[in-house]
N, C-alpha and C. Protein backbone atom coordinates (compact mmCIF):
# COMPACT_ATOMS: atom_id res chain seq x y z
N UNK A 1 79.15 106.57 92.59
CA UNK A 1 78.28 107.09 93.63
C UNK A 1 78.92 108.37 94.17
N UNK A 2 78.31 109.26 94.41
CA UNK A 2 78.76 110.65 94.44
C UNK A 2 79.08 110.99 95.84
N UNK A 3 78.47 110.18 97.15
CA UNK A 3 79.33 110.13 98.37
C UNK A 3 79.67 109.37 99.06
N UNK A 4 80.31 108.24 97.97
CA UNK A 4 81.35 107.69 98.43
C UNK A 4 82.51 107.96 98.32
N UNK A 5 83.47 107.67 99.34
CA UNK A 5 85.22 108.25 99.38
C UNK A 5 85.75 107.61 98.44
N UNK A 6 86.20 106.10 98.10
CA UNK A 6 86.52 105.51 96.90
C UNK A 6 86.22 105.39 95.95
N UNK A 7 85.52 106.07 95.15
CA UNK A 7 84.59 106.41 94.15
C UNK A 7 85.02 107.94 93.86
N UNK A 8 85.39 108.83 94.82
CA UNK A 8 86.19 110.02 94.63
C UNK A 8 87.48 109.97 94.40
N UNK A 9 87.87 109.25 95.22
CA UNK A 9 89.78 108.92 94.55
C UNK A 9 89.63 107.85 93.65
N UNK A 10 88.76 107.14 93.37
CA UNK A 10 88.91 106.53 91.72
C UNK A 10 89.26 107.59 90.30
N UNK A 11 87.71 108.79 90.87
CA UNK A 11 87.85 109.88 90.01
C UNK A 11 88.77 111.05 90.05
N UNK A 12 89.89 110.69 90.77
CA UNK A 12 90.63 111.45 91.08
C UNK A 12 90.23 112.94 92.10
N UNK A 13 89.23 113.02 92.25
CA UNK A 13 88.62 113.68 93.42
C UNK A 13 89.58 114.10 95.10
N UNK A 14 89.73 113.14 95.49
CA UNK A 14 90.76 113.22 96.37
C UNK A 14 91.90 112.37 95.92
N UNK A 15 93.25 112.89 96.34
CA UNK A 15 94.08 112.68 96.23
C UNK A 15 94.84 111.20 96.79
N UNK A 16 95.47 110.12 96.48
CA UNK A 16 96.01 108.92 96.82
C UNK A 16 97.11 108.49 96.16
N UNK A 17 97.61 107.74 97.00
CA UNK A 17 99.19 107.45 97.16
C UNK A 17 98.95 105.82 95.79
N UNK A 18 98.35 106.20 94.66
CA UNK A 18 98.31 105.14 94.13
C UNK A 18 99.83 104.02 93.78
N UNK A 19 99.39 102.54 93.71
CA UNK A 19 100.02 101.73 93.46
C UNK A 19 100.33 101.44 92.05
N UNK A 20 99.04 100.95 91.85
CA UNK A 20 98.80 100.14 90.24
C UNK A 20 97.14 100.35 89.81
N UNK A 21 96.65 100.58 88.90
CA UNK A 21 95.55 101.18 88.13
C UNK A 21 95.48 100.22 86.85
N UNK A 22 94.23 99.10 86.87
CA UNK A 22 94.38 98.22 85.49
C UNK A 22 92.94 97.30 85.54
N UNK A 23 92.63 97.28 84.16
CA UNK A 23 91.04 96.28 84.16
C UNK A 23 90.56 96.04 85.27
N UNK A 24 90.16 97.75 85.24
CA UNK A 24 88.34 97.86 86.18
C UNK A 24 89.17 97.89 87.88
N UNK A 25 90.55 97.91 88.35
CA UNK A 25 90.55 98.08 89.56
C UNK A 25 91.63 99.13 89.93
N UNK A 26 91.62 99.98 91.12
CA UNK A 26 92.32 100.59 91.57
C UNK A 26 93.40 100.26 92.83
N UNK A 27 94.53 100.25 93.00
CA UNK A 27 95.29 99.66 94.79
C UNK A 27 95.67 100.94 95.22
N UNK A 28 95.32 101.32 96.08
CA UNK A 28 96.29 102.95 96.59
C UNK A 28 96.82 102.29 97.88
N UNK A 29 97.58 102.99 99.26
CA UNK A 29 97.76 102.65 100.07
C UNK A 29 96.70 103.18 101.38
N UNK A 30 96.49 102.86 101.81
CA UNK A 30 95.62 102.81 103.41
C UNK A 30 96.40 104.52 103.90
N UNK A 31 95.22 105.00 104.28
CA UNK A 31 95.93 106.39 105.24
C UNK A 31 96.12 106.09 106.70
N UNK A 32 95.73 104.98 107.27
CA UNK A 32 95.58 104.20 108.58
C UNK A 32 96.09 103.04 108.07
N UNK A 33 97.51 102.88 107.60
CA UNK A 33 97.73 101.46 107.70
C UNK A 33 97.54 100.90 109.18
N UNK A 34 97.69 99.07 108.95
CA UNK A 34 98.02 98.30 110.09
C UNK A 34 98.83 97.88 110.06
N UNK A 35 99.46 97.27 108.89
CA UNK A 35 101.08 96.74 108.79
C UNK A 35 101.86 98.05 107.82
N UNK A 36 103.19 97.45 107.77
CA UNK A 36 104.38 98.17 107.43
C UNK A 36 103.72 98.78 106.02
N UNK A 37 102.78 97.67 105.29
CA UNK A 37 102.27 97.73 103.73
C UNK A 37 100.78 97.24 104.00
N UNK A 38 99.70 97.81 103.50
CA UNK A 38 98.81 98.45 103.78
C UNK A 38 97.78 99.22 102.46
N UNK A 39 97.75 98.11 102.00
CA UNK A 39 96.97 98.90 100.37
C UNK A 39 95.84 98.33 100.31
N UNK A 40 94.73 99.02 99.72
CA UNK A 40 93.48 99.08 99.54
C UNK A 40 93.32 98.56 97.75
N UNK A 41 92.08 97.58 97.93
CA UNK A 41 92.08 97.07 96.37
C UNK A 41 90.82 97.56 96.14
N UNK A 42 90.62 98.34 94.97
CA UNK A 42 88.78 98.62 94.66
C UNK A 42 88.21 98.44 93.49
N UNK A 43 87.31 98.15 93.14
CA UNK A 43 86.87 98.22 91.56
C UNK A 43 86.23 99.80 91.27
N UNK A 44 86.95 99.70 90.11
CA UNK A 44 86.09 101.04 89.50
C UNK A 44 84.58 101.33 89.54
N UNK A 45 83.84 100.29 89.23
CA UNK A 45 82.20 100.47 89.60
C UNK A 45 82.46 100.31 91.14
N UNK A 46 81.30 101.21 91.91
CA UNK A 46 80.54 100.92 92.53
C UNK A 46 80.05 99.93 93.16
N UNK A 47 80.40 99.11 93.75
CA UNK A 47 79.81 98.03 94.45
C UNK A 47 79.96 97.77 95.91
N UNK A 48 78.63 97.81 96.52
CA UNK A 48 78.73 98.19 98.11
C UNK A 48 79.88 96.98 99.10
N UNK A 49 79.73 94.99 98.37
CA UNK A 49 80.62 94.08 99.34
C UNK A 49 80.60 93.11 98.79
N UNK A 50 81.45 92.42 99.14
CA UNK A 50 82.07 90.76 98.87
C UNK A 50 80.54 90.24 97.92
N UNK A 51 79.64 90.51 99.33
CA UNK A 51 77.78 90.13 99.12
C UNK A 51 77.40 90.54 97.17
N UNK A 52 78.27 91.69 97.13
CA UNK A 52 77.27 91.45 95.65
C UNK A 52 77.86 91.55 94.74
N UNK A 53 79.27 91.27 94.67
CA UNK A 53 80.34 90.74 93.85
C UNK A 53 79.49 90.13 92.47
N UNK A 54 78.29 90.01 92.23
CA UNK A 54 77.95 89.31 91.29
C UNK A 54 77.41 90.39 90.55
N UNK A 55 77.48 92.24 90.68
CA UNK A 55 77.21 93.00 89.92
C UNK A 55 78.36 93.46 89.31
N UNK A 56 79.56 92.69 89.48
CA UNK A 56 80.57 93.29 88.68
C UNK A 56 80.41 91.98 87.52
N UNK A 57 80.92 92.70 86.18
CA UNK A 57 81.00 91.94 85.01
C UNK A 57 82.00 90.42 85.41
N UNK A 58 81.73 89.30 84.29
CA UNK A 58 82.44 88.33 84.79
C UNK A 58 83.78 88.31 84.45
N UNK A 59 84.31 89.69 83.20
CA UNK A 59 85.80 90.15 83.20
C UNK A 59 86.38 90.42 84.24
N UNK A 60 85.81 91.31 85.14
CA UNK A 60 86.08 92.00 86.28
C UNK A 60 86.26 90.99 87.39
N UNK A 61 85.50 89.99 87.72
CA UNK A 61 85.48 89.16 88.39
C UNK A 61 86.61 88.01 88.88
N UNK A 62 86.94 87.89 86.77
CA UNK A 62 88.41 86.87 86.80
C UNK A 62 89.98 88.02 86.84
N UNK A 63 89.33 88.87 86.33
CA UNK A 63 91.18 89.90 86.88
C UNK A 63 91.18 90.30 88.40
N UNK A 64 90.32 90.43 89.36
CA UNK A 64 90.22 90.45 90.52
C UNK A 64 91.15 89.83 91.46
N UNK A 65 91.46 88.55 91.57
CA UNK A 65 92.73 88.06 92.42
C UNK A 65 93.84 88.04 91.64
N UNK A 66 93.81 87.77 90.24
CA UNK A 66 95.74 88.48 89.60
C UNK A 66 95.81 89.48 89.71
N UNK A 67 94.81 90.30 89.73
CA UNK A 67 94.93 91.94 90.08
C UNK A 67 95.91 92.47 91.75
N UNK A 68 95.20 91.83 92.30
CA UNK A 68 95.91 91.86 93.56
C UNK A 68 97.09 90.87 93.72
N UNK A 69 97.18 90.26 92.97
CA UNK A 69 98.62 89.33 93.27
C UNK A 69 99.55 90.39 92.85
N UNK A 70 99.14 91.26 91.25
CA UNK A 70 100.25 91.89 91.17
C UNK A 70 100.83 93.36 92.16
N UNK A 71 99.54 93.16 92.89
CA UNK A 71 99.53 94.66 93.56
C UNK A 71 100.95 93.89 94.73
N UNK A 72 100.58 92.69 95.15
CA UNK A 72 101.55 92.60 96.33
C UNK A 72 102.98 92.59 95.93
N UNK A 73 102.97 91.85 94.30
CA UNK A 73 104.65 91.68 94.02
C UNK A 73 105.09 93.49 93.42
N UNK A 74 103.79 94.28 92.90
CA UNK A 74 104.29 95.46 93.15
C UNK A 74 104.91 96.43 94.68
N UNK A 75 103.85 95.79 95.47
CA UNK A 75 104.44 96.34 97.11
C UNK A 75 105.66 95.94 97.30
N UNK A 76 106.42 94.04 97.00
CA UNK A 76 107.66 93.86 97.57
C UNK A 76 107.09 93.24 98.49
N UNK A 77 105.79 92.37 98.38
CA UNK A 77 105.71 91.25 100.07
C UNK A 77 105.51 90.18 99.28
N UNK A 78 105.34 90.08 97.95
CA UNK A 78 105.00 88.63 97.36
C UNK A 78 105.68 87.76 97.75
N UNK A 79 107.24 87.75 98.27
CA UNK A 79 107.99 86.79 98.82
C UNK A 79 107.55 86.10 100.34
N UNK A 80 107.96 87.56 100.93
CA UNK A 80 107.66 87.15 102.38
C UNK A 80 106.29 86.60 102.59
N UNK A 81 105.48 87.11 101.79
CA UNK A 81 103.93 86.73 102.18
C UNK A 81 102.65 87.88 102.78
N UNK A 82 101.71 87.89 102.55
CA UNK A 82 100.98 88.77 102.84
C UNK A 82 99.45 88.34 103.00
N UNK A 83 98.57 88.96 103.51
CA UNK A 83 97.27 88.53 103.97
C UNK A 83 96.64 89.99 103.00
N UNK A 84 95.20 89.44 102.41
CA UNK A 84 94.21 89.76 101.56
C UNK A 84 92.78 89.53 102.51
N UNK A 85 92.12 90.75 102.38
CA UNK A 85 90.82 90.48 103.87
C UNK A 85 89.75 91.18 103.04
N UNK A 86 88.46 91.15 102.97
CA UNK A 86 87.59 91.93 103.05
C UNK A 86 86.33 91.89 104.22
N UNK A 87 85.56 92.82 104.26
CA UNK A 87 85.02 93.00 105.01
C UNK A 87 83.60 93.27 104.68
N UNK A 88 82.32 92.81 105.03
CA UNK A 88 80.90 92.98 104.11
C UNK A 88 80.18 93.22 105.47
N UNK A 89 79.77 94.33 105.43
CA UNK A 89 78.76 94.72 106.12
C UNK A 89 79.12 95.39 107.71
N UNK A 90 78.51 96.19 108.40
CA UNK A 90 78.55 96.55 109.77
C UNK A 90 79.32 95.81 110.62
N UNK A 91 78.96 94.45 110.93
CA UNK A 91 79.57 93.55 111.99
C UNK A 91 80.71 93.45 111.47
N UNK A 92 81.34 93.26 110.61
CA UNK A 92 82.59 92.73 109.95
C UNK A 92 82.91 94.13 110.06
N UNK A 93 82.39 95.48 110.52
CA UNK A 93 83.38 96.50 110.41
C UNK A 93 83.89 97.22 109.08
N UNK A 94 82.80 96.76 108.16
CA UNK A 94 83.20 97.52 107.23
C UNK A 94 82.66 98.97 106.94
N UNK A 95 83.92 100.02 107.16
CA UNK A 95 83.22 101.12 107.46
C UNK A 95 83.67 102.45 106.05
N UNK A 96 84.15 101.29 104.67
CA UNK A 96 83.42 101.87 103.74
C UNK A 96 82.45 101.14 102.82
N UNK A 97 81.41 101.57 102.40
CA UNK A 97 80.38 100.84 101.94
C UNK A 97 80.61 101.08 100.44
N UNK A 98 81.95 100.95 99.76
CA UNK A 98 82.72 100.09 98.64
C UNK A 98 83.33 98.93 99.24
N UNK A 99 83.48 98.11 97.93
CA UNK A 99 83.70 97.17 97.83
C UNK A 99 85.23 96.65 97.61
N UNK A 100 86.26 96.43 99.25
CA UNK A 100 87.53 96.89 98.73
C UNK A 100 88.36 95.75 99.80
N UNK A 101 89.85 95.25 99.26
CA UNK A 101 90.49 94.30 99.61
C UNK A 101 91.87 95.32 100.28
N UNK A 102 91.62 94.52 101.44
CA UNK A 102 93.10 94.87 102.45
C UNK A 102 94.45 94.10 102.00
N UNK A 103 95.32 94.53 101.14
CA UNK A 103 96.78 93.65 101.12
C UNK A 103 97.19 94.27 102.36
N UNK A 104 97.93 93.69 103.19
CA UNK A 104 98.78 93.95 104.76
C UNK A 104 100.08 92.69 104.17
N UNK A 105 100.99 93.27 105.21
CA UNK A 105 102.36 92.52 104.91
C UNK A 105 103.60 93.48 105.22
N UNK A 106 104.45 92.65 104.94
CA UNK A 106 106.01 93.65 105.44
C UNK A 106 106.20 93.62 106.94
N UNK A 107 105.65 92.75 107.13
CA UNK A 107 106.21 92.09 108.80
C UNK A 107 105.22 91.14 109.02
N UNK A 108 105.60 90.51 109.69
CA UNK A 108 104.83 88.65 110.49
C UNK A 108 103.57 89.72 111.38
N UNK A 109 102.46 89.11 110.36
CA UNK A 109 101.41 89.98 110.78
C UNK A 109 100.74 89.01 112.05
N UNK A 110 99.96 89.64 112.83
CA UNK A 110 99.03 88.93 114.00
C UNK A 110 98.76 87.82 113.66
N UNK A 111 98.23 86.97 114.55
CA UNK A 111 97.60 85.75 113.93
C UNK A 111 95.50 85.58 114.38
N UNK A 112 95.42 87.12 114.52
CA UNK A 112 94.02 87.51 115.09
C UNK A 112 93.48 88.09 113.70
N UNK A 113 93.01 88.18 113.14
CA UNK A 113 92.54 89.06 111.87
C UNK A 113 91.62 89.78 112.38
């Protein structure tokens, strides 16, 4: 999609502090983190939320949480522990309309999400 922000730093368009890049997903880090670690998970397609997770292929679907497991033991919180969030729609505050996972960690995060 041509104006969306994560869809531009997929295409390398704007510039990001990437992590790890592998089957169909991207992790960069947050420019507004909230914790110490602070990375953003996205799929390469297009997909507006959690809600329609069922337009990504069912490959895409099953590398999706090892995808992000490896993103955290790439960050260095897989030990200590870390929280994984998304967000679908307006009320939930989601204020990009891709389809993308918060790793946070690297300190004893809130207990408010």
């Amino acid at each position: 999609m041509s104006d969306c922000l994560f869809c531009k730093i997929i295409a390398g368009e704007i510039p990001a502090n990437v992590v790890l890049r592998d089957h169909g997903f991207v992790a960069f880090h947050d420019i507004n983190p909230k914790a110490p670690v602070h990375i953003l998970v996205v799929p390469e397609r297009h997909v507006v939320s959690i809600a329609d997770v069922g337009e990504l292929s069912e490959t895409e679907r099953a590398a999706m949480g090892p995808f992000i497991a490896r993103v955290a033991a790439a960050a260095g919180v897989e030990s200590g522990g870390y929280r994984v969030a998304t967000n679908a729609g307006p009320n939930a505050r989601q204020e990009i309309m891709h389809l993308h996972w918060h790793v946070l960690g690297g300190a004893l995060l809130s207990q408010s999400m």
